[in-house]
PDB file of N, CA and C in Angstrom:
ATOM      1  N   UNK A   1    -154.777 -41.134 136.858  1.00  0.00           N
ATOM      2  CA  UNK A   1    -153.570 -41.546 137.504  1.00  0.00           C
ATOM      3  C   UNK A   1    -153.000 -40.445 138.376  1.00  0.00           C
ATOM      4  N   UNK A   2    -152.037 -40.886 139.206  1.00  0.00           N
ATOM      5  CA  UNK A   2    -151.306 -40.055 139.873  1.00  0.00           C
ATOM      6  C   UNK A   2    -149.414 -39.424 139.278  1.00  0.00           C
ATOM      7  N   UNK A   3    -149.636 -38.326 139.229  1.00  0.00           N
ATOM      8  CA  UNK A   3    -147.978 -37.899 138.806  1.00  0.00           C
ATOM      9  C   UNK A   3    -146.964 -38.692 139.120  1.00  0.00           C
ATOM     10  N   UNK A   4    -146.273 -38.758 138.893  1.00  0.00           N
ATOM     11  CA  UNK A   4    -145.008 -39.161 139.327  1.00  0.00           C
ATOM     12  C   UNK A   4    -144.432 -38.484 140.420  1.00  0.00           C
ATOM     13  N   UNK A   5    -144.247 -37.420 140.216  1.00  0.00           N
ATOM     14  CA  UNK A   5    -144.018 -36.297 141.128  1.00  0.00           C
ATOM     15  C   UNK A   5    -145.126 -35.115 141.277  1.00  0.00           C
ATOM     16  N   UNK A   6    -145.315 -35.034 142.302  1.00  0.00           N
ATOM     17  CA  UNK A   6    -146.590 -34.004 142.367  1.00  0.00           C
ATOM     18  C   UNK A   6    -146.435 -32.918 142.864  1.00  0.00           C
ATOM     19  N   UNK A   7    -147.171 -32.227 142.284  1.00  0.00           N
ATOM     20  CA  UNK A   7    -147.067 -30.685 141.967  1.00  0.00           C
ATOM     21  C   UNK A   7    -147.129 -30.035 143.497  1.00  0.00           C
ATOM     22  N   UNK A   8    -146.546 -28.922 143.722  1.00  0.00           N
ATOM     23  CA  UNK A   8    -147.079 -27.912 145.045  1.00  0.00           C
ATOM     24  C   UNK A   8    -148.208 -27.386 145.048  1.00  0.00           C
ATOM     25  N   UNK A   9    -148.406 -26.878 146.444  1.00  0.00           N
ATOM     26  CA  UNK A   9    -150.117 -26.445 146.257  1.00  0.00           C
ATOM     27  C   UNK A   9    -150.390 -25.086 145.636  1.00  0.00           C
ATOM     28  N   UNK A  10    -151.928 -25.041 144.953  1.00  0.00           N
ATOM     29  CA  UNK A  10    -151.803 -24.452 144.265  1.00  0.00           C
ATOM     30  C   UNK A  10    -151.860 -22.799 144.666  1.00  0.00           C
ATOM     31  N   UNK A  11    -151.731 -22.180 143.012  1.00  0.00           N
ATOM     32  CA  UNK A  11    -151.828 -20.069 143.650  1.00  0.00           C
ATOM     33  C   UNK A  11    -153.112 -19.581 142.363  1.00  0.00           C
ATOM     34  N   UNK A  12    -153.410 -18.541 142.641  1.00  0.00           N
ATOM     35  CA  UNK A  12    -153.618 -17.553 141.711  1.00  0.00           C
ATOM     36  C   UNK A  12    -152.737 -17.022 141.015  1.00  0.00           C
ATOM     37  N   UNK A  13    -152.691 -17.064 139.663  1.00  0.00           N
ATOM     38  CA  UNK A  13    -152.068 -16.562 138.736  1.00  0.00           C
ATOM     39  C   UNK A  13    -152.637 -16.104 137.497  1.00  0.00           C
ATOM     40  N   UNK A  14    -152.292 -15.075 136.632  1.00  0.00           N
ATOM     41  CA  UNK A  14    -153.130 -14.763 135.032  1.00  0.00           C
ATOM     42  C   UNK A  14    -152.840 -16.393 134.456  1.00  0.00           C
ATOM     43  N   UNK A  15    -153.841 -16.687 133.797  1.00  0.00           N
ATOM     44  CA  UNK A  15    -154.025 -17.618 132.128  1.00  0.00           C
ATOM     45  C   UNK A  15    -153.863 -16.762 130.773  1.00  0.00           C
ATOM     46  N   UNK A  16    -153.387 -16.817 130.059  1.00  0.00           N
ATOM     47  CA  UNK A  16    -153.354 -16.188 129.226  1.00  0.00           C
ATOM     48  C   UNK A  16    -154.707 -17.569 127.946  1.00  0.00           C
ATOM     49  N   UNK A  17    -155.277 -17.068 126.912  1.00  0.00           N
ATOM     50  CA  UNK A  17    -155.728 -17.509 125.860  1.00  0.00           C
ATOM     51  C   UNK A  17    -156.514 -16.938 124.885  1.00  0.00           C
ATOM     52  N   UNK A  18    -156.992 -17.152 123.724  1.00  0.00           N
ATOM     53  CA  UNK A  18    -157.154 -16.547 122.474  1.00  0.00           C
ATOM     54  C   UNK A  18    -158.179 -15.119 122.869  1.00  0.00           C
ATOM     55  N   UNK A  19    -159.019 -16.333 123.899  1.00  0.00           N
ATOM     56  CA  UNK A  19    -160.598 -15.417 124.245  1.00  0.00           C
ATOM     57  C   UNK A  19    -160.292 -14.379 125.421  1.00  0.00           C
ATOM     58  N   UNK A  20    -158.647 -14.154 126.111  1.00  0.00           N
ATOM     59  CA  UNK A  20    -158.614 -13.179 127.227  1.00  0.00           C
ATOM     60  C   UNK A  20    -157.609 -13.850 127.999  1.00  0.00           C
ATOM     61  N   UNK A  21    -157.520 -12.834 128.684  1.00  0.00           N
ATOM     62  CA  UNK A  21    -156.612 -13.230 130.182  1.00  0.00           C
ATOM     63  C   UNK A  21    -157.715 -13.427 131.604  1.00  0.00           C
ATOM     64  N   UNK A  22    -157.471 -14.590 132.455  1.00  0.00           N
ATOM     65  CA  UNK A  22    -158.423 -15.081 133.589  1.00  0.00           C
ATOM     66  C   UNK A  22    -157.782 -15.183 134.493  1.00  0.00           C
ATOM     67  N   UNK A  23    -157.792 -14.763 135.546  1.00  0.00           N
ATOM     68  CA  UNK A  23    -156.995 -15.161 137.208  1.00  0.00           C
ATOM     69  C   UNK A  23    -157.540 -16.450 137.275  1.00  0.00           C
ATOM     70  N   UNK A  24    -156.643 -17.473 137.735  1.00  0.00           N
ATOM     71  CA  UNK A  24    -157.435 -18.787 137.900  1.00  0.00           C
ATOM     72  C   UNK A  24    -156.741 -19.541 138.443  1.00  0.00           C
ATOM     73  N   UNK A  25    -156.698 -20.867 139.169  1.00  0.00           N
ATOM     74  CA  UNK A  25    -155.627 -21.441 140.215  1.00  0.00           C
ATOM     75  C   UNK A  25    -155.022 -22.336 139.443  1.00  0.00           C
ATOM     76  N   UNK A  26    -153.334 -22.325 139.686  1.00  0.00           N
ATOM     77  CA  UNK A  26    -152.203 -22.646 138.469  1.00  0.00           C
ATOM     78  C   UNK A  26    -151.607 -23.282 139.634  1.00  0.00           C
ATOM     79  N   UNK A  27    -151.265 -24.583 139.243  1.00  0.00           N
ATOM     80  CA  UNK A  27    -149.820 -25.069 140.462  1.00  0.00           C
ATOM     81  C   UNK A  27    -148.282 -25.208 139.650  1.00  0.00           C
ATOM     82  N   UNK A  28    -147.294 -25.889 139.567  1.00  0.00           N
ATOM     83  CA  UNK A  28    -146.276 -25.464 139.624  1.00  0.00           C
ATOM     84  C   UNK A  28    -145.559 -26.281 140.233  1.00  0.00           C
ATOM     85  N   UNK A  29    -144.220 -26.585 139.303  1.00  0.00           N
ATOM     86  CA  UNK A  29    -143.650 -27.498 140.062  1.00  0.00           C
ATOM     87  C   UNK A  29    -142.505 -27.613 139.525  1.00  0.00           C
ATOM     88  N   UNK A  30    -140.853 -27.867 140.103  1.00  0.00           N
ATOM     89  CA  UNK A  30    -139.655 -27.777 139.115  1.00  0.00           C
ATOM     90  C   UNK A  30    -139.639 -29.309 139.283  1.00  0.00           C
ATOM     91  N   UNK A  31    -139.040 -29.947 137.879  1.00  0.00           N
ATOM     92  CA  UNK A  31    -138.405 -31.076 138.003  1.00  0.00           C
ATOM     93  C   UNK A  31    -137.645 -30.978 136.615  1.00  0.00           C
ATOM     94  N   UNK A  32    -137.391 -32.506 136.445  1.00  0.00           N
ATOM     95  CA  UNK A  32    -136.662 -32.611 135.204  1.00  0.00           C
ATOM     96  C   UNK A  32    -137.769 -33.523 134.319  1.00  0.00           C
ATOM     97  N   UNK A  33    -137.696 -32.931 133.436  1.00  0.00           N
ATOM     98  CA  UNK A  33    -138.816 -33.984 132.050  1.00  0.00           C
ATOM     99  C   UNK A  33    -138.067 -33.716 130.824  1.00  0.00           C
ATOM    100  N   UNK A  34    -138.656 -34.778 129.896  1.00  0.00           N
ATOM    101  CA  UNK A  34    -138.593 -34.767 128.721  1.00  0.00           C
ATOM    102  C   UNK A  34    -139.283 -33.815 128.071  1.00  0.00           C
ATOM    103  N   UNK A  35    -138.758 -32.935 127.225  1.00  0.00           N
ATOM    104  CA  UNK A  35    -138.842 -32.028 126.713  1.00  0.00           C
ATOM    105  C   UNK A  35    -138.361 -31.398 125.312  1.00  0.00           C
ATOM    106  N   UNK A  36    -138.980 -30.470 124.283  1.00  0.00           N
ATOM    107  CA  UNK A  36    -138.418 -30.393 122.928  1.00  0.00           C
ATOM    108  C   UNK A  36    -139.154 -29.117 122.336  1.00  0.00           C
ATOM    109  N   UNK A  37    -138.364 -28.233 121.714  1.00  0.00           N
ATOM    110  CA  UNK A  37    -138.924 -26.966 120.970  1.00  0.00           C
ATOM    111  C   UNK A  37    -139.242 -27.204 120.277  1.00  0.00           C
ATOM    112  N   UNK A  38    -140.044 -27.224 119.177  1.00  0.00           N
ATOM    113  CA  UNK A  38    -140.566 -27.875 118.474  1.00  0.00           C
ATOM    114  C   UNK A  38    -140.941 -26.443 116.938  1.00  0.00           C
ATOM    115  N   UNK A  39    -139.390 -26.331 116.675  1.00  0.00           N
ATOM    116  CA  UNK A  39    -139.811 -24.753 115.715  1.00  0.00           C
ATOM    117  C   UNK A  39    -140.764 -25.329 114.371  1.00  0.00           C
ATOM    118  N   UNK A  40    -140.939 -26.495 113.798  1.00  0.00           N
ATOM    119  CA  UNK A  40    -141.667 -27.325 113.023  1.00  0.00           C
ATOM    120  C   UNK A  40    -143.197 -26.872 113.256  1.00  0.00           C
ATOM    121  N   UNK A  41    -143.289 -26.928 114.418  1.00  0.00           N
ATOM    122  CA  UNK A  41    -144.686 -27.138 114.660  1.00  0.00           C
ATOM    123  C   UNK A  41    -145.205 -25.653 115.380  1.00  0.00           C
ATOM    124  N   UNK A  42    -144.063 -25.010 115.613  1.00  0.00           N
ATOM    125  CA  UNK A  42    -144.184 -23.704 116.230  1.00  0.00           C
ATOM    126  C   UNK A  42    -144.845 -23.477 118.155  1.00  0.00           C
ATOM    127  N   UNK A  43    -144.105 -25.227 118.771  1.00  0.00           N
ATOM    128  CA  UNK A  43    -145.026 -25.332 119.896  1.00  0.00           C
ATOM    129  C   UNK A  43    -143.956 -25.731 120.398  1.00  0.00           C
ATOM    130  N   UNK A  44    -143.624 -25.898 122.245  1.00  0.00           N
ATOM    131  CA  UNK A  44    -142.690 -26.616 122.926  1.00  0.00           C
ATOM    132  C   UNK A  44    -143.424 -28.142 123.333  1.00  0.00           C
ATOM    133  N   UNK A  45    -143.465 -29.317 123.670  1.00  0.00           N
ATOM    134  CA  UNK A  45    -143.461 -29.887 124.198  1.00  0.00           C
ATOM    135  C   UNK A  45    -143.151 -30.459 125.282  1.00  0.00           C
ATOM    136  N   UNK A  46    -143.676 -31.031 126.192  1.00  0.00           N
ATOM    137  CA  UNK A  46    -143.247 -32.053 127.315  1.00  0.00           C
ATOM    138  C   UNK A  46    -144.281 -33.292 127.851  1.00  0.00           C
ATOM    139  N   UNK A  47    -143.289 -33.990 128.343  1.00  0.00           N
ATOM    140  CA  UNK A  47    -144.324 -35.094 128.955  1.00  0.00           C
ATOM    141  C   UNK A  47    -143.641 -34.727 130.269  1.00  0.00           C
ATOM    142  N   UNK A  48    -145.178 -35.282 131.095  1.00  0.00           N
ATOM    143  CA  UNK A  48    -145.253 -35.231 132.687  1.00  0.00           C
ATOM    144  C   UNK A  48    -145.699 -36.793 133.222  1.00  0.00           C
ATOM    145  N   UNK A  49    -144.836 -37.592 133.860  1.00  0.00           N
ATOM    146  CA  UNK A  49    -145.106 -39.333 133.547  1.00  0.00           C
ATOM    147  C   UNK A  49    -145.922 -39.322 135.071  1.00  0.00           C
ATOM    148  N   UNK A  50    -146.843 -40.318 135.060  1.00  0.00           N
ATOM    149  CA  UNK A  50    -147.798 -40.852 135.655  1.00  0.00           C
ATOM    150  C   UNK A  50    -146.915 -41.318 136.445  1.00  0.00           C
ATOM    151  N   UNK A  51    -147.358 -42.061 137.565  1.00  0.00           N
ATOM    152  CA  UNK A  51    -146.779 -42.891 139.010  1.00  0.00           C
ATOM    153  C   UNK A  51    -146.639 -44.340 138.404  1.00  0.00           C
ATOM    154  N   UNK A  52    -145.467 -45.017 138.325  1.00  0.00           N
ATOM    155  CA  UNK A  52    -145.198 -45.985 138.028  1.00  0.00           C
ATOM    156  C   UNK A  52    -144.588 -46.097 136.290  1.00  0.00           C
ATOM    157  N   UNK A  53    -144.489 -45.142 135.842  1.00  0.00           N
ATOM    158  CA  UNK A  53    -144.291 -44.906 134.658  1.00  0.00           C
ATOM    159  C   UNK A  53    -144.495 -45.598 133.510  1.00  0.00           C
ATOM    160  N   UNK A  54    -145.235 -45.645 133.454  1.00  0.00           N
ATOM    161  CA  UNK A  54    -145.893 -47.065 132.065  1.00  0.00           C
ATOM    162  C   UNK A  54    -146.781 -46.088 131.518  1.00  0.00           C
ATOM    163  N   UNK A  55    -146.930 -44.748 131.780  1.00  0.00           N
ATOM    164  CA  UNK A  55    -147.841 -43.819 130.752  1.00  0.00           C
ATOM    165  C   UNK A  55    -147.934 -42.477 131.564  1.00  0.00           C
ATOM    166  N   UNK A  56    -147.561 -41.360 130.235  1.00  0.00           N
ATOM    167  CA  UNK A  56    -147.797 -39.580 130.839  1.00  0.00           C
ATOM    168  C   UNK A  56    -148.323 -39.001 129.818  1.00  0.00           C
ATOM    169  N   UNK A  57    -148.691 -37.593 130.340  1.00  0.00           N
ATOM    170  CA  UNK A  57    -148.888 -36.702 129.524  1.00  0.00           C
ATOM    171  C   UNK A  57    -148.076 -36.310 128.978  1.00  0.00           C
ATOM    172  N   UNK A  58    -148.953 -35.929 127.275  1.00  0.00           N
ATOM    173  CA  UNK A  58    -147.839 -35.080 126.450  1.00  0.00           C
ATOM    174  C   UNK A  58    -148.592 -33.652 126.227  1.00  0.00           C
ATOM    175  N   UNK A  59    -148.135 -32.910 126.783  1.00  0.00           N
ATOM    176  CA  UNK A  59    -148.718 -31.769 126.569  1.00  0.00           C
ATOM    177  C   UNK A  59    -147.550 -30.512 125.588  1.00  0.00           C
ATOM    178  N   UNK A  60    -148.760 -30.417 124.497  1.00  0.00           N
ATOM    179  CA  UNK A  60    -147.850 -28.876 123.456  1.00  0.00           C
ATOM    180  C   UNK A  60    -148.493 -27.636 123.482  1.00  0.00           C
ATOM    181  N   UNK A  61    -147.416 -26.810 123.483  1.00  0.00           N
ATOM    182  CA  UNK A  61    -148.101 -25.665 124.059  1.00  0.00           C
ATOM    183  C   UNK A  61    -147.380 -24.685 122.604  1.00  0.00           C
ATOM    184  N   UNK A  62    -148.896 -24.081 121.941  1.00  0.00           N
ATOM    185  CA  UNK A  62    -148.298 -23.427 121.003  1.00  0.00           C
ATOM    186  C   UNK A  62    -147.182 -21.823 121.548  1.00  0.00           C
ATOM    187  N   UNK A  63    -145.985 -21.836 120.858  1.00  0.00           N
ATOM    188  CA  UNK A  63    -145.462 -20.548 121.368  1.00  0.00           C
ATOM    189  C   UNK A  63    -145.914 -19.459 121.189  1.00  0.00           C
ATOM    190  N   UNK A  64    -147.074 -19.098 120.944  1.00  0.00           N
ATOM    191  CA  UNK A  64    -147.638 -17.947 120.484  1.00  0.00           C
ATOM    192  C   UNK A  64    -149.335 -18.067 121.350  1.00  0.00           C
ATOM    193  N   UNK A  65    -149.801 -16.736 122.113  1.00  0.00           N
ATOM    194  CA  UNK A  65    -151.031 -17.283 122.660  1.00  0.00           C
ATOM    195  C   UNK A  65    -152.020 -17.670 121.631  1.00  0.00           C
ATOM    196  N   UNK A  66    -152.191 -16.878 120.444  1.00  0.00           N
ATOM    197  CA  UNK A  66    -152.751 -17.244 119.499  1.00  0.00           C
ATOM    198  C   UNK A  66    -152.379 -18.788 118.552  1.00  0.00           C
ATOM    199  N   UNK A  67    -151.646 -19.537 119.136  1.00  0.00           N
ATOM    200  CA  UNK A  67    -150.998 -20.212 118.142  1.00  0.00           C
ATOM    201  C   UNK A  67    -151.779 -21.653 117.654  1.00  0.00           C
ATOM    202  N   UNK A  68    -152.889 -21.734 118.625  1.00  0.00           N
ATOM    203  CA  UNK A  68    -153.268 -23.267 118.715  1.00  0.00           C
ATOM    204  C   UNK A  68    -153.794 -23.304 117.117  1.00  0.00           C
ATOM    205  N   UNK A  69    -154.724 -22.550 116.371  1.00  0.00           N
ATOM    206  CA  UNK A  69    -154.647 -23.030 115.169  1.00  0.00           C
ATOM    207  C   UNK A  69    -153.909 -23.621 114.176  1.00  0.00           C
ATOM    208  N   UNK A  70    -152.698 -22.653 113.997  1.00  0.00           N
ATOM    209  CA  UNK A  70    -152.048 -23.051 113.272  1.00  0.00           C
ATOM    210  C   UNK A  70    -151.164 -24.129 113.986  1.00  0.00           C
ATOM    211  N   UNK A  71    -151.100 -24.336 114.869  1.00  0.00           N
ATOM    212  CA  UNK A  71    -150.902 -25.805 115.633  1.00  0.00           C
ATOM    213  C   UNK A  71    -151.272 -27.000 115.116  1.00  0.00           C
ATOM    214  N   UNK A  72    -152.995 -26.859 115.030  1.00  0.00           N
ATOM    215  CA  UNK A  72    -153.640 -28.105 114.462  1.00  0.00           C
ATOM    216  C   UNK A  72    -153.421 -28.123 113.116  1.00  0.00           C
ATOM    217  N   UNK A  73    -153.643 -27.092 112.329  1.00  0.00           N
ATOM    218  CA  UNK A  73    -153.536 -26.851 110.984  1.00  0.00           C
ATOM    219  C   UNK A  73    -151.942 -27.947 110.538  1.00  0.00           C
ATOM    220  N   UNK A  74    -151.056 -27.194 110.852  1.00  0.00           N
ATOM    221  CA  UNK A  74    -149.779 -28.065 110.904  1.00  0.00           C
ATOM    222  C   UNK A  74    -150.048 -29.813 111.314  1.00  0.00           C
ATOM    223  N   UNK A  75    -150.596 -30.300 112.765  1.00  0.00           N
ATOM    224  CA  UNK A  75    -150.589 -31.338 112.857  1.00  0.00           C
ATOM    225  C   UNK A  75    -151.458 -32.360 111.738  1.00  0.00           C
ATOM    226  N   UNK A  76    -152.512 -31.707 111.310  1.00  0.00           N
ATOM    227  CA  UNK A  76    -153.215 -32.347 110.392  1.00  0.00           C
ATOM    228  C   UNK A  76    -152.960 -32.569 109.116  1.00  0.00           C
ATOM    229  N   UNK A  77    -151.811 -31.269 108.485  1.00  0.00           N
ATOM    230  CA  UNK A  77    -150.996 -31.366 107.307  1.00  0.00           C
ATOM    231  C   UNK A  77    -149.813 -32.598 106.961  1.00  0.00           C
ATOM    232  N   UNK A  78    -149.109 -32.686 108.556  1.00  0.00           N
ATOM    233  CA  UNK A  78    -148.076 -33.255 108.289  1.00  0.00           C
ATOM    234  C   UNK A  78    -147.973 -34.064 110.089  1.00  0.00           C
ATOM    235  N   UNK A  79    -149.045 -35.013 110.235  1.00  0.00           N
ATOM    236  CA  UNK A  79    -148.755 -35.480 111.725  1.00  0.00           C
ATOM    237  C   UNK A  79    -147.597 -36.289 112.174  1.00  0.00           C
ATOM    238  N   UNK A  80    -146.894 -36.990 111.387  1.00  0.00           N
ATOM    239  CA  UNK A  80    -145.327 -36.963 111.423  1.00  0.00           C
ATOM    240  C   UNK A  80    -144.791 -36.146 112.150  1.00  0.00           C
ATOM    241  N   UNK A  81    -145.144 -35.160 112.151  1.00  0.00           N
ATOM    242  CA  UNK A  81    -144.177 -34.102 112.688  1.00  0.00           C
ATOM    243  C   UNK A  81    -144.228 -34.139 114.276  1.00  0.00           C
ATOM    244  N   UNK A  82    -145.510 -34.262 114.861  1.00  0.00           N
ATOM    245  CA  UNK A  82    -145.281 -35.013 116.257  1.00  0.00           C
ATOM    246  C   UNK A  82    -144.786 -36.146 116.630  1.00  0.00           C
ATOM    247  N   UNK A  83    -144.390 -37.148 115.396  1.00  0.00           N
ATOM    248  CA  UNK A  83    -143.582 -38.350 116.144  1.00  0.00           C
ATOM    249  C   UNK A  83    -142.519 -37.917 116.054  1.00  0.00           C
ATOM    250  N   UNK A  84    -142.204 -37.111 115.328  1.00  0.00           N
ATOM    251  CA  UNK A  84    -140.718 -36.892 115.230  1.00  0.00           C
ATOM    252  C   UNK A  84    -140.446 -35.875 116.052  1.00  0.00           C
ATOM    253  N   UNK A  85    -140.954 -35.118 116.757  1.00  0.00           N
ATOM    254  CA  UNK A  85    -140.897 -34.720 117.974  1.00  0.00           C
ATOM    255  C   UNK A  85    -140.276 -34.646 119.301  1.00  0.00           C
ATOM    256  N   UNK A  86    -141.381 -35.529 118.920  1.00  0.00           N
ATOM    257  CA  UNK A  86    -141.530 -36.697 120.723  1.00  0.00           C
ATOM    258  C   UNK A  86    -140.277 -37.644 120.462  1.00  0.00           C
ATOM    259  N   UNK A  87    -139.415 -38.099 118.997  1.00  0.00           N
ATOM    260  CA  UNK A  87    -138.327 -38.486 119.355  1.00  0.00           C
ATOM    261  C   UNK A  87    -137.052 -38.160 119.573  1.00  0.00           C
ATOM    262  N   UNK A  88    -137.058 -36.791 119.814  1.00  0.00           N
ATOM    263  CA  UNK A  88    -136.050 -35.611 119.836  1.00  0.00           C
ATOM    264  C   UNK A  88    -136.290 -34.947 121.274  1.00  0.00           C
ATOM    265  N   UNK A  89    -136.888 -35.560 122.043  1.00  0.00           N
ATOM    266  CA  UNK A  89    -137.314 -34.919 123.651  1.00  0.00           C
ATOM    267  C   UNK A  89    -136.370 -35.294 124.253  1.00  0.00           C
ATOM    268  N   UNK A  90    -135.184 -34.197 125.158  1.00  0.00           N
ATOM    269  CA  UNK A  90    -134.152 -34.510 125.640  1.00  0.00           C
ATOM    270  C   UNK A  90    -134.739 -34.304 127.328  1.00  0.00           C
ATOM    271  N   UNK A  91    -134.456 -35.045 128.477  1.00  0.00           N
ATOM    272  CA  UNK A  91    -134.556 -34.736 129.661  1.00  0.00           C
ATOM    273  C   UNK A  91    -133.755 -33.186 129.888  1.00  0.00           C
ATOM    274  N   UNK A  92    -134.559 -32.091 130.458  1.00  0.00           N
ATOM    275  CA  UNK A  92    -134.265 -30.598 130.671  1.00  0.00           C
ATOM    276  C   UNK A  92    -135.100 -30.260 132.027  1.00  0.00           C
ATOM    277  N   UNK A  93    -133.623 -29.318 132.944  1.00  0.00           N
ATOM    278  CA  UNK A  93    -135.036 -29.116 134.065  1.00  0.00           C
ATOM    279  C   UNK A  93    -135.288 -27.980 133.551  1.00  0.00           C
ATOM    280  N   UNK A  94    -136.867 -28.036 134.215  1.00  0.00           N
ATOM    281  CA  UNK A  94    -138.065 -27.262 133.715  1.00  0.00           C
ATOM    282  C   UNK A  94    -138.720 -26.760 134.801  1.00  0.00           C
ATOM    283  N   UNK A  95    -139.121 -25.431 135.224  1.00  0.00           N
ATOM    284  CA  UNK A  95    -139.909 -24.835 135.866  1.00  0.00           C
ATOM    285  C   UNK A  95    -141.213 -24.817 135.236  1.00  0.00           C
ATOM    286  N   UNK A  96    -142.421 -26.016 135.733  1.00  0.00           N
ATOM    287  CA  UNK A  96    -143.891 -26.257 134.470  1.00  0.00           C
ATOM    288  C   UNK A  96    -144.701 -25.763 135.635  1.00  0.00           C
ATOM    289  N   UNK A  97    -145.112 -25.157 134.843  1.00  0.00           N
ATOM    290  CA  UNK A  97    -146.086 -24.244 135.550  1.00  0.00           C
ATOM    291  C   UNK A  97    -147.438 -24.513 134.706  1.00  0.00           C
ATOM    292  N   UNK A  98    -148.943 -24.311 135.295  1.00  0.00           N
ATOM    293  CA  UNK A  98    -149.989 -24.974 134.417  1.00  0.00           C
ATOM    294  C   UNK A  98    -151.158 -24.900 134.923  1.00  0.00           C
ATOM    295  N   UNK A  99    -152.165 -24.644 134.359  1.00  0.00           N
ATOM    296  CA  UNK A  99    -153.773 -24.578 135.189  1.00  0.00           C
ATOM    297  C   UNK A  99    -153.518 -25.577 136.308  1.00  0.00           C
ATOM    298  N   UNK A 100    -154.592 -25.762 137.376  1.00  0.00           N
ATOM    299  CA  UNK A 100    -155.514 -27.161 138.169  1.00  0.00           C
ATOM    300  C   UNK A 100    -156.332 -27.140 137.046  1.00  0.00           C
ATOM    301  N   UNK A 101    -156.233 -28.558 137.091  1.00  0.00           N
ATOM    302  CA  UNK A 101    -157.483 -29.155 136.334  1.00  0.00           C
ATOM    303  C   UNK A 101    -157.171 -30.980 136.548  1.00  0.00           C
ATOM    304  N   UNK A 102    -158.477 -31.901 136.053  1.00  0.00           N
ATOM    305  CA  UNK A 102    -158.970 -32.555 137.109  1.00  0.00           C
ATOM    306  C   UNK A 102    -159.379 -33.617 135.685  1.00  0.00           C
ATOM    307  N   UNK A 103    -158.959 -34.666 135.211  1.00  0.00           N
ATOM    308  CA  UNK A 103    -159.623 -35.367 134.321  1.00  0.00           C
ATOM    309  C   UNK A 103    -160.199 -36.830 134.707  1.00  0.00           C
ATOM    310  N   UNK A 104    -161.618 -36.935 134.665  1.00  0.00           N
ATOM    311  CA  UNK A 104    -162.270 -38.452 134.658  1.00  0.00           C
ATOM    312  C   UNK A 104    -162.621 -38.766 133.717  1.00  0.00           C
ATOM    313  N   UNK A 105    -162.572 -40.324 133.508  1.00  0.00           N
ATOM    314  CA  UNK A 105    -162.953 -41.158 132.656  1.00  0.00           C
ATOM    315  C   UNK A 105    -163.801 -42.388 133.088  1.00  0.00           C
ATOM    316  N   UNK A 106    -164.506 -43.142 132.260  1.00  0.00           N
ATOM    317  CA  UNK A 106    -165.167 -44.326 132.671  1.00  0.00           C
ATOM    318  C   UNK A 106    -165.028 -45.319 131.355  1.00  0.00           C
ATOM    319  N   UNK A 107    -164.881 -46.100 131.967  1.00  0.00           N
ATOM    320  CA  UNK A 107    -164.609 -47.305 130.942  1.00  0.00           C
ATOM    321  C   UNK A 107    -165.607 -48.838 131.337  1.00  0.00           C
ATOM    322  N   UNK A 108    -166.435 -49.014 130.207  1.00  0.00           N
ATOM    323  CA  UNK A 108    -167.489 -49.980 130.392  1.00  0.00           C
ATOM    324  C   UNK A 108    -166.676 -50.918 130.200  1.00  0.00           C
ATOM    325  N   UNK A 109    -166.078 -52.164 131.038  1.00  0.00           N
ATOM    326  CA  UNK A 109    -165.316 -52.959 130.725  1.00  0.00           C
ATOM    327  C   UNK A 109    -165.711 -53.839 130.229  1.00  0.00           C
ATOM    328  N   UNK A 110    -167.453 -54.134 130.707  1.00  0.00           N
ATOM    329  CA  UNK A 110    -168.220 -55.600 129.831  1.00  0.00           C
ATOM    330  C   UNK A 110    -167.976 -55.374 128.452  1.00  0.00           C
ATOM    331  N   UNK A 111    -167.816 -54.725 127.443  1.00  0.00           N
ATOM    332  CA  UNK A 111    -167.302 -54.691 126.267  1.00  0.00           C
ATOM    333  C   UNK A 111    -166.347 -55.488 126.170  1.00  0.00           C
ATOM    334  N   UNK A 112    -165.239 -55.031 126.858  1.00  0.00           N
ATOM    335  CA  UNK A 112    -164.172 -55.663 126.828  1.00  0.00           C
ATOM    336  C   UNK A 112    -164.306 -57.201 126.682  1.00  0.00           C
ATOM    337  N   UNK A 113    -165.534 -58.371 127.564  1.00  0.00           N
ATOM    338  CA  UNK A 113    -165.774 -59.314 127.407  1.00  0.00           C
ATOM    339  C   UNK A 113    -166.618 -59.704 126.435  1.00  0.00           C
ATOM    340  N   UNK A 114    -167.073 -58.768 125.534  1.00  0.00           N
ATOM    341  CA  UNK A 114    -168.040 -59.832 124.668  1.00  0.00           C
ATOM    342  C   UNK A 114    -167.152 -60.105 123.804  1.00  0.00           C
ATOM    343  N   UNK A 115    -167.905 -61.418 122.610  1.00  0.00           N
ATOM    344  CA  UNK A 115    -167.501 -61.722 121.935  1.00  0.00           C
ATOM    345  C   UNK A 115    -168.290 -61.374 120.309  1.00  0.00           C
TER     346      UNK A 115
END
């Protein structure tokens, strides 16, 4: 899908993650989203809504670069804890800043028709 609002073009900037820091092309963009700290889970949240809004991303970002383990560890203990979350996301403007990156999918729809 397409953003809702779309991002500026992109820059070079550091990535930070477990395995190092990478120069790599990051775009960037201020708006207002739904959004939530999430000290439970030790991660912030936000969604970024698709064009036409009937579906977005939810992306959590552990607060710690190291944090994604105990991220999952937590979500798998107690996954509640992301619905309850996501129902505490107040609209906040946000300066989201974030890799390029590029997702495809394919969907065999004849499935969809058998019986």
């Amino acid at each position: 899908g397409t953003w809702r609002e779309q991002f500026k073009s992109t820059f070079m900037d550091d990535f930070y993650s477990p395995s190092g820091t990478r120069h790599i092309q990051m775009m960037s963009r201020q708006g207002t989203y739904k959004h939530y700290q999430c000290d439970d889970l030790n991660a912030q949240i936000v969604e970024i809504p698709y064009e036409g809004e009937q579906s977005a991303m939810i992306i959590v970002l552990p607060y710690s670069t190291n944090g994604l383990p105990g991220l999952l560890r937590a979500l798998k203990l107690a996954p509640e804890l992301l619905n309850e979350a996501l129902e505490k996301m107040k609209k906040t403007d946000l300066i989201l800043t974030m890799p390029k990156f590029k997702i495809e999918s394919q969907l065999d729809i004849s499935t969809l028709y058998k019986k």
